[in-house]
PDB file of N, CA and C in Angstrom:
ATOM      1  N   UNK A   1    -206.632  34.743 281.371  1.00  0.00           N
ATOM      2  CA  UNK A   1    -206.818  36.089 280.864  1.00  0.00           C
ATOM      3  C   UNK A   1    -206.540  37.126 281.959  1.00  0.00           C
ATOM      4  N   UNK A   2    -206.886  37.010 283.095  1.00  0.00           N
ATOM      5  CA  UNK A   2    -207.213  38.039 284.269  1.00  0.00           C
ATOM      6  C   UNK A   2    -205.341  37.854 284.865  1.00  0.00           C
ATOM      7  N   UNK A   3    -204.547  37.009 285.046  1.00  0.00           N
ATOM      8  CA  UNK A   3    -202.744  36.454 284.727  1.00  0.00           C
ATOM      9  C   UNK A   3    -202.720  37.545 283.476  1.00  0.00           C
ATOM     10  N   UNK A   4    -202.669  37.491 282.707  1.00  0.00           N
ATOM     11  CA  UNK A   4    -202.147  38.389 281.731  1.00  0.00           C
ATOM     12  C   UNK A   4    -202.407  39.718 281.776  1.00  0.00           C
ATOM     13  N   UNK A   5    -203.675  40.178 281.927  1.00  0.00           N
ATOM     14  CA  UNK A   5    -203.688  41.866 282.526  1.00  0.00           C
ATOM     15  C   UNK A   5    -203.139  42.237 283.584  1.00  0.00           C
ATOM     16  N   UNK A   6    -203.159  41.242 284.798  1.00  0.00           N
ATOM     17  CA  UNK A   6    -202.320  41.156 286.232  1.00  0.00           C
ATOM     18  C   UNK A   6    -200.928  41.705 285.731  1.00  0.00           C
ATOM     19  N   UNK A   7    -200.462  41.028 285.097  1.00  0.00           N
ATOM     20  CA  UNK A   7    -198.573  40.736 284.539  1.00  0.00           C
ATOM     21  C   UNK A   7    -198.702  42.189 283.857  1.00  0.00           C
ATOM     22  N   UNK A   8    -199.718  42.259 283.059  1.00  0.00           N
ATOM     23  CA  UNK A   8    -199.613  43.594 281.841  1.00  0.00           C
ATOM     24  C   UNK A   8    -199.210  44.671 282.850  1.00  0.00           C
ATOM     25  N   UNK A   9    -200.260  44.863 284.339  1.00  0.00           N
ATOM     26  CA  UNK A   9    -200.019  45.862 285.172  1.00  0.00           C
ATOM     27  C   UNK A   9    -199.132  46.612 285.509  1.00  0.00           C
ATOM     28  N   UNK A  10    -198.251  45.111 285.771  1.00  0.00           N
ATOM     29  CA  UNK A  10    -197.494  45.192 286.880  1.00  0.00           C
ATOM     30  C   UNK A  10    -196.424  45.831 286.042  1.00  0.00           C
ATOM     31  N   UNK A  11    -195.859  45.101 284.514  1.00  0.00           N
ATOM     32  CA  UNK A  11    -195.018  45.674 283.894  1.00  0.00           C
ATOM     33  C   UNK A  11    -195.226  47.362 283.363  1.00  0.00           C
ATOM     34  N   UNK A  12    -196.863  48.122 283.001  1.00  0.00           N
ATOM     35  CA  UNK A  12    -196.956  49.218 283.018  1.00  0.00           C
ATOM     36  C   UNK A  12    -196.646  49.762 284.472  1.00  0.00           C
ATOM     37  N   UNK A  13    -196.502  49.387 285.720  1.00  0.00           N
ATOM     38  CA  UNK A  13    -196.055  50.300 286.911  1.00  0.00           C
ATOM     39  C   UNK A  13    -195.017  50.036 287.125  1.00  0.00           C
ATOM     40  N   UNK A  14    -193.697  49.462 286.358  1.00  0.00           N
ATOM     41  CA  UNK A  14    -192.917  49.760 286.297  1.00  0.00           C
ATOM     42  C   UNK A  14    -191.791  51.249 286.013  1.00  0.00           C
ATOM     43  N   UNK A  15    -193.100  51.978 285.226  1.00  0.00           N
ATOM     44  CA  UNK A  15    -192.843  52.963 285.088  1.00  0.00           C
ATOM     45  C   UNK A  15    -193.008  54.292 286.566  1.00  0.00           C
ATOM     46  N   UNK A  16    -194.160  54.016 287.083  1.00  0.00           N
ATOM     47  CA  UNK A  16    -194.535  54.921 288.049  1.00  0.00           C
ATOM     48  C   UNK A  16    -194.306  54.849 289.489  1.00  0.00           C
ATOM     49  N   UNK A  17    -194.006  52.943 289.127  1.00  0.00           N
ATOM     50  CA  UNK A  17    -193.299  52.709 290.649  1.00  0.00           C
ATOM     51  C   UNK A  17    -193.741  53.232 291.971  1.00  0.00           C
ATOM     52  N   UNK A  18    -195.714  52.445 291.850  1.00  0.00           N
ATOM     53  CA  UNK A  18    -196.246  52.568 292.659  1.00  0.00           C
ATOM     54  C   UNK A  18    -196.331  51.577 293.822  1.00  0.00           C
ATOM     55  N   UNK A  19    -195.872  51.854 295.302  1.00  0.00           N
ATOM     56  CA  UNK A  19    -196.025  50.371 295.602  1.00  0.00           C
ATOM     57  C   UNK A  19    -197.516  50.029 295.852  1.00  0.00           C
ATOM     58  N   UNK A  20    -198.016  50.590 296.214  1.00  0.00           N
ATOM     59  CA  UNK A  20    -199.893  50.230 296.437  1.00  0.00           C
ATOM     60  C   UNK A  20    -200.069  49.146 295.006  1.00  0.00           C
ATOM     61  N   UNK A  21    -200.170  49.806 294.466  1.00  0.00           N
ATOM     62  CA  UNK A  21    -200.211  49.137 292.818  1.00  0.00           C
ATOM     63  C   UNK A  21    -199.773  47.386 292.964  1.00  0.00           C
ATOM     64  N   UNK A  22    -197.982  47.822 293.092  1.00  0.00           N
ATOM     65  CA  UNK A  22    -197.441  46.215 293.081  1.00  0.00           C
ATOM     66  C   UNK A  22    -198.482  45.423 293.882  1.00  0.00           C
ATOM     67  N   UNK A  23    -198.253  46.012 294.978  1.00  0.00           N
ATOM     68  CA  UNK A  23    -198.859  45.389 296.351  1.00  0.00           C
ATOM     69  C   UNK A  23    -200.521  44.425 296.012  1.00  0.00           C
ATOM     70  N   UNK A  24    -201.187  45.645 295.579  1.00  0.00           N
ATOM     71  CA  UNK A  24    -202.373  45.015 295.246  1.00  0.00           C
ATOM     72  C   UNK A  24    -202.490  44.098 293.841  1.00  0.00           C
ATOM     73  N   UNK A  25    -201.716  44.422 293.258  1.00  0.00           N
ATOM     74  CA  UNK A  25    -201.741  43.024 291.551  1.00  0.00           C
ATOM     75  C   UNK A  25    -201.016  41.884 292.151  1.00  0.00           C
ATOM     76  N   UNK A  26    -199.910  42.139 293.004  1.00  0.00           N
ATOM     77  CA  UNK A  26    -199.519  40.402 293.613  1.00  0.00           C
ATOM     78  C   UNK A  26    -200.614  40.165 294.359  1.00  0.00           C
ATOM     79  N   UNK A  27    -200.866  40.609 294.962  1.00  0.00           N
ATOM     80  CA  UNK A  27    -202.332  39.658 295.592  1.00  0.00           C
ATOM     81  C   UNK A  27    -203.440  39.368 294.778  1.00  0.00           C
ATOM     82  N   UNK A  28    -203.792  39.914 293.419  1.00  0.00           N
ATOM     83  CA  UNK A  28    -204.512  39.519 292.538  1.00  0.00           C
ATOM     84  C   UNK A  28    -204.005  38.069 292.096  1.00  0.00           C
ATOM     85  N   UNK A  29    -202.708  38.466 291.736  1.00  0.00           N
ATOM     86  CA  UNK A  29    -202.088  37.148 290.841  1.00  0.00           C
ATOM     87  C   UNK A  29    -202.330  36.020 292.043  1.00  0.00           C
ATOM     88  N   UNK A  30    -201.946  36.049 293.471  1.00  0.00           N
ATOM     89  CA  UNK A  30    -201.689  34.682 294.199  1.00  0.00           C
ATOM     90  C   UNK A  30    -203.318  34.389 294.267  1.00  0.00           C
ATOM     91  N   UNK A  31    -204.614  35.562 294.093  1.00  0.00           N
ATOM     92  CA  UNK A  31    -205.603  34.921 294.486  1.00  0.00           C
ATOM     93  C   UNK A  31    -205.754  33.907 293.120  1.00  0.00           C
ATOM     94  N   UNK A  32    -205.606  34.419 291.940  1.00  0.00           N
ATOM     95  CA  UNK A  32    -205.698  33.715 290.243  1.00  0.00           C
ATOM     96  C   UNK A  32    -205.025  32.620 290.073  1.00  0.00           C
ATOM     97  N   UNK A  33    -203.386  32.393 291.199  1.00  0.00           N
ATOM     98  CA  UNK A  33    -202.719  31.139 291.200  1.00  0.00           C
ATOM     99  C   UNK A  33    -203.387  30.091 291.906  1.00  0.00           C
ATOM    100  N   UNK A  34    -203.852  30.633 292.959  1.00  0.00           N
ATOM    101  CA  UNK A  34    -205.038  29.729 293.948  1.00  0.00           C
ATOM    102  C   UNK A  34    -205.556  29.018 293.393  1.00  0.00           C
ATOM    103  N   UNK A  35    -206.629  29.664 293.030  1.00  0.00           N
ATOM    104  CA  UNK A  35    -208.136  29.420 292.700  1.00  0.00           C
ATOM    105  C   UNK A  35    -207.281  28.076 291.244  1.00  0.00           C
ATOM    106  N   UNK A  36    -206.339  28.328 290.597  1.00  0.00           N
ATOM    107  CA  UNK A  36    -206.008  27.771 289.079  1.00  0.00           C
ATOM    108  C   UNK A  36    -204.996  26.290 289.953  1.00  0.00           C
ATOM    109  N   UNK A  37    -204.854  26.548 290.875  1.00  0.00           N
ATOM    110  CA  UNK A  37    -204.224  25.053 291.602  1.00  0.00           C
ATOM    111  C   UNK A  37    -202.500  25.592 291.515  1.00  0.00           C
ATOM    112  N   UNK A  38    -202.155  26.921 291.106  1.00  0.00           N
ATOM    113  CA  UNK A  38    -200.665  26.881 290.805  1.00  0.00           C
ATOM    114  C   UNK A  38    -199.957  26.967 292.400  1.00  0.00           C
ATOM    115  N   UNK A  39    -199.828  26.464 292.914  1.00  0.00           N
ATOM    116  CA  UNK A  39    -199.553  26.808 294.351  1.00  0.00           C
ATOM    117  C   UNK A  39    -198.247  27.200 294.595  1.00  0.00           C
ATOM    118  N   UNK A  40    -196.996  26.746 293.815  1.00  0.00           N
ATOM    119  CA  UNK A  40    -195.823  27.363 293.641  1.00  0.00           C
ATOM    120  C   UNK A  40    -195.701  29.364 293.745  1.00  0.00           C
ATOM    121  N   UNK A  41    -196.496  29.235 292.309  1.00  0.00           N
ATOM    122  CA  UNK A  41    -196.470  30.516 292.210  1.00  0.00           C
ATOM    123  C   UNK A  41    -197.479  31.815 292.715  1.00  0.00           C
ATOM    124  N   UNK A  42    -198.367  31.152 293.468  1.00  0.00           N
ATOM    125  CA  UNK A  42    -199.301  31.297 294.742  1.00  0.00           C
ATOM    126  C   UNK A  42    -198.475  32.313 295.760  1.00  0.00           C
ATOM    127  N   UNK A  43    -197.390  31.484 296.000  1.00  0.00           N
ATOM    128  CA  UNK A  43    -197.005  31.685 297.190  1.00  0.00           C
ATOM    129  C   UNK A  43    -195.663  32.432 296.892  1.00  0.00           C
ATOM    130  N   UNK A  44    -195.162  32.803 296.449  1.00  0.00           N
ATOM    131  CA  UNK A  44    -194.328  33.376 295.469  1.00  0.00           C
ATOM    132  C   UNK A  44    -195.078  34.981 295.630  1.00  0.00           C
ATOM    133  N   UNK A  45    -196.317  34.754 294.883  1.00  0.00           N
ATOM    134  CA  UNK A  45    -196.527  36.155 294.513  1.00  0.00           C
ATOM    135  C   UNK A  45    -197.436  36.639 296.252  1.00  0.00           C
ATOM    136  N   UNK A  46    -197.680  35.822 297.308  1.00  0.00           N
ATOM    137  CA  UNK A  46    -198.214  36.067 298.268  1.00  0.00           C
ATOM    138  C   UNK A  46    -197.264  36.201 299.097  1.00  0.00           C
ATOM    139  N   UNK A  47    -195.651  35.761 299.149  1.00  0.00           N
ATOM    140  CA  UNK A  47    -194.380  36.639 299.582  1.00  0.00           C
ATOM    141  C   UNK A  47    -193.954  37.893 299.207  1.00  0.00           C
ATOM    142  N   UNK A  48    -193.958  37.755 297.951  1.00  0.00           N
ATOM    143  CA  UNK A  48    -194.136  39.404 297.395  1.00  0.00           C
ATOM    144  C   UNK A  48    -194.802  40.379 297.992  1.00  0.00           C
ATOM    145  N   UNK A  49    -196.056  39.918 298.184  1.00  0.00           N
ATOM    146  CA  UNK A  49    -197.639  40.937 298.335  1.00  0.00           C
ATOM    147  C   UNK A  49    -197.115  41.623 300.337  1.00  0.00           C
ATOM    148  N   UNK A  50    -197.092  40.299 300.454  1.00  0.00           N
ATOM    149  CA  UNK A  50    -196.550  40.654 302.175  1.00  0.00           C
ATOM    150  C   UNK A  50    -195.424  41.168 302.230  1.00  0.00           C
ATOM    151  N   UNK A  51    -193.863  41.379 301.377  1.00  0.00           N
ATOM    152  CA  UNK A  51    -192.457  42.535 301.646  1.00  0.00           C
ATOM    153  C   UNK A  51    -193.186  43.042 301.296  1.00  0.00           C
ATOM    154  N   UNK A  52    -193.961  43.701 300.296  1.00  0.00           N
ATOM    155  CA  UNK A  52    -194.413  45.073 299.657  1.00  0.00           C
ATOM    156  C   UNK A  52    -195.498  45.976 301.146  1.00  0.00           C
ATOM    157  N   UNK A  53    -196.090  44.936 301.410  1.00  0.00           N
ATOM    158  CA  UNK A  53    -197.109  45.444 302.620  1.00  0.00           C
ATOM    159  C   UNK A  53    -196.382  45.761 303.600  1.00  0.00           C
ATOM    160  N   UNK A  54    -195.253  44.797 304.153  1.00  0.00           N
ATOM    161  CA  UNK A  54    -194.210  44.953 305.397  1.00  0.00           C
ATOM    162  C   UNK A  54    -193.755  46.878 304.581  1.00  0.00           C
ATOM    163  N   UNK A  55    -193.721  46.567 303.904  1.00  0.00           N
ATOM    164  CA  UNK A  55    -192.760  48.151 303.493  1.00  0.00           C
ATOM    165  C   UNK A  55    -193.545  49.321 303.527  1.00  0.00           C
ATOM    166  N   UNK A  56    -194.751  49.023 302.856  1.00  0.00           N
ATOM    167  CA  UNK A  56    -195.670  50.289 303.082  1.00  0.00           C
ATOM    168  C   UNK A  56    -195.838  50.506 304.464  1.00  0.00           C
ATOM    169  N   UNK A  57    -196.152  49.450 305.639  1.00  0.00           N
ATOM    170  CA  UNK A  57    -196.431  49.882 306.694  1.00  0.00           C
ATOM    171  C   UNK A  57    -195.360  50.659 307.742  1.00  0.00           C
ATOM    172  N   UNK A  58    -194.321  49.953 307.189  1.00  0.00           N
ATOM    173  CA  UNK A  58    -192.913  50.635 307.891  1.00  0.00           C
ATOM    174  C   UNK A  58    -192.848  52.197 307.249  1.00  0.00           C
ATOM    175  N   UNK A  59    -192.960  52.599 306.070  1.00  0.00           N
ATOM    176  CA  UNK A  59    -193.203  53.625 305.222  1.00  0.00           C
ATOM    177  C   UNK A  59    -194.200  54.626 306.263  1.00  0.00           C
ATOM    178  N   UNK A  60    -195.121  54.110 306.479  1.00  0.00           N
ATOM    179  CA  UNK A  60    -196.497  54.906 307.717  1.00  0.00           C
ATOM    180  C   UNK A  60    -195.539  55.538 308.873  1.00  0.00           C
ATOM    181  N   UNK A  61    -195.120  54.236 309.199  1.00  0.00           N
ATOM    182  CA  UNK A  61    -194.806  54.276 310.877  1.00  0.00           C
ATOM    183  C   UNK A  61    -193.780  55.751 310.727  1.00  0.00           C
ATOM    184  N   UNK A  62    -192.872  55.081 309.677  1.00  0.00           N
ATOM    185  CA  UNK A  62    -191.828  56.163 309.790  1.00  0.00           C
ATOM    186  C   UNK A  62    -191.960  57.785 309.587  1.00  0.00           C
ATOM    187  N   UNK A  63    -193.108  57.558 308.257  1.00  0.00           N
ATOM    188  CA  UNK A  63    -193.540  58.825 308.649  1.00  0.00           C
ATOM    189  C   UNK A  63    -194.644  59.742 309.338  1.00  0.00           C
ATOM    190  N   UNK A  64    -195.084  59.055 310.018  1.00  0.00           N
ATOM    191  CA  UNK A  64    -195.992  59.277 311.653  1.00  0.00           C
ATOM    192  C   UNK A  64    -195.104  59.560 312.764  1.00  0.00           C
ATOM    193  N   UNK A  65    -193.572  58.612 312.630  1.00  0.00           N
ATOM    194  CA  UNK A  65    -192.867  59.282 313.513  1.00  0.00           C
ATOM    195  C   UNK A  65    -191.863  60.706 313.207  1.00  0.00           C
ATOM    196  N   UNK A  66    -192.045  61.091 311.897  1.00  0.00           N
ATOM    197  CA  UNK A  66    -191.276  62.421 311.469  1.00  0.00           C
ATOM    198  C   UNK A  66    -192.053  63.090 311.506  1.00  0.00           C
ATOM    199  N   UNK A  67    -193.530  62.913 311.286  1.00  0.00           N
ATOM    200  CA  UNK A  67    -194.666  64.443 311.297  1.00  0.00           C
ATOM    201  C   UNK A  67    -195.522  64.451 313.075  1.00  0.00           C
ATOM    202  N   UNK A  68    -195.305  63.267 313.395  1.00  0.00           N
ATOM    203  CA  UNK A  68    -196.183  63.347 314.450  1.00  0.00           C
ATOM    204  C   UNK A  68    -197.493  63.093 314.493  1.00  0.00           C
ATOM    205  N   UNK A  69    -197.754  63.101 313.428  1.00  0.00           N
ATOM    206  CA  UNK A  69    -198.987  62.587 312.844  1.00  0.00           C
ATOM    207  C   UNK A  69    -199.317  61.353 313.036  1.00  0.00           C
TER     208      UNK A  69
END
């Protein structure tokens, strides 16, 4: 059940194309693949979770180095 609202999410932020959002429902889903023994798709959605994180943080850096901030 908690796979299917995960998935429902992800396909409603398709629209708003948040990455926080993605970021945090793939790590929902790999914790729900875990815990369910799917380990394929575990790790799948815990590659995902980490480009999405690699990107937000590069996203920071870059703009800490344009504001100075």
């Amino acid at each position: 059940m908690a796979r299917k609202y995960a998935k429902g999410f992800l396909k409603y932020n398709e629209k708003f194309k948040n990455p926080v959002i993605d970021t945090d429902m793939h790590h929902v889903l790999f914790r729900i693949d875990s815990v369910q023994g799917n380990y394929e798709a575990a790790l799948k959605s815990y590659k995902k979770e980490m480009e999405l994180r690699k990107s937000l943080l590069q996203a920071e850096k870059d703009a800490h180095i344009v504001t100075g901030k």
